[in-house]
C-alpha atoms as a PDB file:
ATOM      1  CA  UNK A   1       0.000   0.000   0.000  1.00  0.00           C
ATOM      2  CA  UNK A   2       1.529   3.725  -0.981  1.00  0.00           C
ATOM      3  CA  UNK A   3       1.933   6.219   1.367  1.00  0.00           C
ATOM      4  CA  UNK A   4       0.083   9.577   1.653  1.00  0.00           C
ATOM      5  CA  UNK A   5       2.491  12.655   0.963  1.00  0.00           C
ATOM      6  CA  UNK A   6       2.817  15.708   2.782  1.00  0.00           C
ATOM      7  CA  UNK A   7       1.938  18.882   2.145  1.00  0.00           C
ATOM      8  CA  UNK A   8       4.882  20.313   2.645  1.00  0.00           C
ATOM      9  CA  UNK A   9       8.556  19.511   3.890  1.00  0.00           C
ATOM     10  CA  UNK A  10      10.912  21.207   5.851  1.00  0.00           C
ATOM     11  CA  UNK A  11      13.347  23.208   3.766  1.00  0.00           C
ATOM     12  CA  UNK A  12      15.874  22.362   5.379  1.00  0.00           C
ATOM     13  CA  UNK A  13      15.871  18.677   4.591  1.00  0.00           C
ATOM     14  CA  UNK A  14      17.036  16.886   1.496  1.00  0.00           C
ATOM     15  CA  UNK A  15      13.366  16.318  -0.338  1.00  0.00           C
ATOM     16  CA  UNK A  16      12.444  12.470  -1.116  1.00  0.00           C
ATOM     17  CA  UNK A  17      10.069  13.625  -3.834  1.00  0.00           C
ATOM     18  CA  UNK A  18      10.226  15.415  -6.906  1.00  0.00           C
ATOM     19  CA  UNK A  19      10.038  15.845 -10.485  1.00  0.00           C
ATOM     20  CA  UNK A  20      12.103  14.924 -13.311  1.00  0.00           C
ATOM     21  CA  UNK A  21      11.915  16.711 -16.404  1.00  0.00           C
ATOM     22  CA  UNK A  22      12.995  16.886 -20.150  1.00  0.00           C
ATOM     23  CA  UNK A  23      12.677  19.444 -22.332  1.00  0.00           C
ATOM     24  CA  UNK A  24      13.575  19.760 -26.213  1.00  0.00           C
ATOM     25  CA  UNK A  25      14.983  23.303 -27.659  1.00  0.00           C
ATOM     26  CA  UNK A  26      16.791  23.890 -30.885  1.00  0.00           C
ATOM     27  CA  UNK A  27      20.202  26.079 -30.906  1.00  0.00           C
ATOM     28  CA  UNK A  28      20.413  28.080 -34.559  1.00  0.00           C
ATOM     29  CA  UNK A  29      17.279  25.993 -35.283  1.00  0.00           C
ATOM     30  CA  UNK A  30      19.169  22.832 -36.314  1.00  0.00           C
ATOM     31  CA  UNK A  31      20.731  21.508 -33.558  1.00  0.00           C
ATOM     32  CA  UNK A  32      18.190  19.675 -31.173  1.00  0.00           C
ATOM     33  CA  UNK A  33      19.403  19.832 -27.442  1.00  0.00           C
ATOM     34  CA  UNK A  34      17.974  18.671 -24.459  1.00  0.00           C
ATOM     35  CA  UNK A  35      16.950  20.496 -20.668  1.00  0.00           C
ATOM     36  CA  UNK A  36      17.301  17.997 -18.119  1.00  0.00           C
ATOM     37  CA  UNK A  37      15.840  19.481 -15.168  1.00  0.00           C
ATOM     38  CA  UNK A  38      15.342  18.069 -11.420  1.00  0.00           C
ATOM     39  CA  UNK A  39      12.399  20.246  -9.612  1.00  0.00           C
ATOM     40  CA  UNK A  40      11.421  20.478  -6.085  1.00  0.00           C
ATOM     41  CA  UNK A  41       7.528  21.707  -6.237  1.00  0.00           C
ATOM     42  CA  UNK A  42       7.155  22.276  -2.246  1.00  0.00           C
ATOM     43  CA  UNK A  43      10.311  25.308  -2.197  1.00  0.00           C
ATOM     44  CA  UNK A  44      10.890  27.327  -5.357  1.00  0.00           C
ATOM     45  CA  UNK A  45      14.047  26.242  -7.305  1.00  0.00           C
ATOM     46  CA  UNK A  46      15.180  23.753  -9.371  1.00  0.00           C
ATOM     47  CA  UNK A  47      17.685  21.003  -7.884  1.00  0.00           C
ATOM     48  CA  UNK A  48      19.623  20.155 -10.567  1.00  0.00           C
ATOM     49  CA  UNK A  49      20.037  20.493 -14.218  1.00  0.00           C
ATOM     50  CA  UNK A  50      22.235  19.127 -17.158  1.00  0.00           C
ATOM     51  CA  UNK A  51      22.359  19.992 -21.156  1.00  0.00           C
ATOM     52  CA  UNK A  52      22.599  17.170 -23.309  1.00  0.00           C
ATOM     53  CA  UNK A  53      20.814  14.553 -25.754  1.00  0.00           C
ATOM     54  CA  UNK A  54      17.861  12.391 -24.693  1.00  0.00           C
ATOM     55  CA  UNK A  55      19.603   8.940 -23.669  1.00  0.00           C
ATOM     56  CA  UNK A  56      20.235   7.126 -20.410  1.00  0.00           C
ATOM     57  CA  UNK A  57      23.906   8.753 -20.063  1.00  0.00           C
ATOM     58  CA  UNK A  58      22.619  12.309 -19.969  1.00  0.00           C
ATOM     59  CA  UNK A  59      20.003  11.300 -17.302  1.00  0.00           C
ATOM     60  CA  UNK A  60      22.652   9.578 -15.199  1.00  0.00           C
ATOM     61  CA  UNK A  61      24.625  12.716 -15.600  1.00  0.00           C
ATOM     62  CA  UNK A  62      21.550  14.337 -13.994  1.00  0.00           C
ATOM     63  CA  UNK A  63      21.058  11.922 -11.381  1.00  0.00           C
ATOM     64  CA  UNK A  64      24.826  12.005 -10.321  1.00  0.00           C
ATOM     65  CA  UNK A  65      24.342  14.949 -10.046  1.00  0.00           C
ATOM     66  CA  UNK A  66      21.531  14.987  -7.326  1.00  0.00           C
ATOM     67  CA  UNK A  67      22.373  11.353  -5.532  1.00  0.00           C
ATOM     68  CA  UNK A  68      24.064  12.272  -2.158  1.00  0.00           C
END
């Protein structure tokens, strides 16, 4: 059975939810690239971020990034 989330956290802890997002842009409208982003909904920021393509090895890059 799942757990209910809270409504909010305290900011001063490392959050054990969030979002992981990817979003497609175009540089000089030919070259697809990638926004990897890592967002924490319950304080305003986003936790992480990394450039890239959209395989495995950027996301890793991304999750490196945010793994303690």
């Amino acid at each position: 059975m799942g757990k209910l989330l809270l409504n909010a956290y305290d900011p001063e802890v490392i959050p054990e939810v969030s979002e992981l997002d990817k979003l497609q842009t175009y540089v000089k409208k030919t070259h697809k690239i990638w926004l990897w982003t890592a967002v924490y909904y319950f304080r305003s920021g986003i936790l992480g971020g990394v450039l890239g393509d959209p395989s495995s090895e950027t996301f890793e890059s991304l999750w490196d990034k945010l793994s303690p």
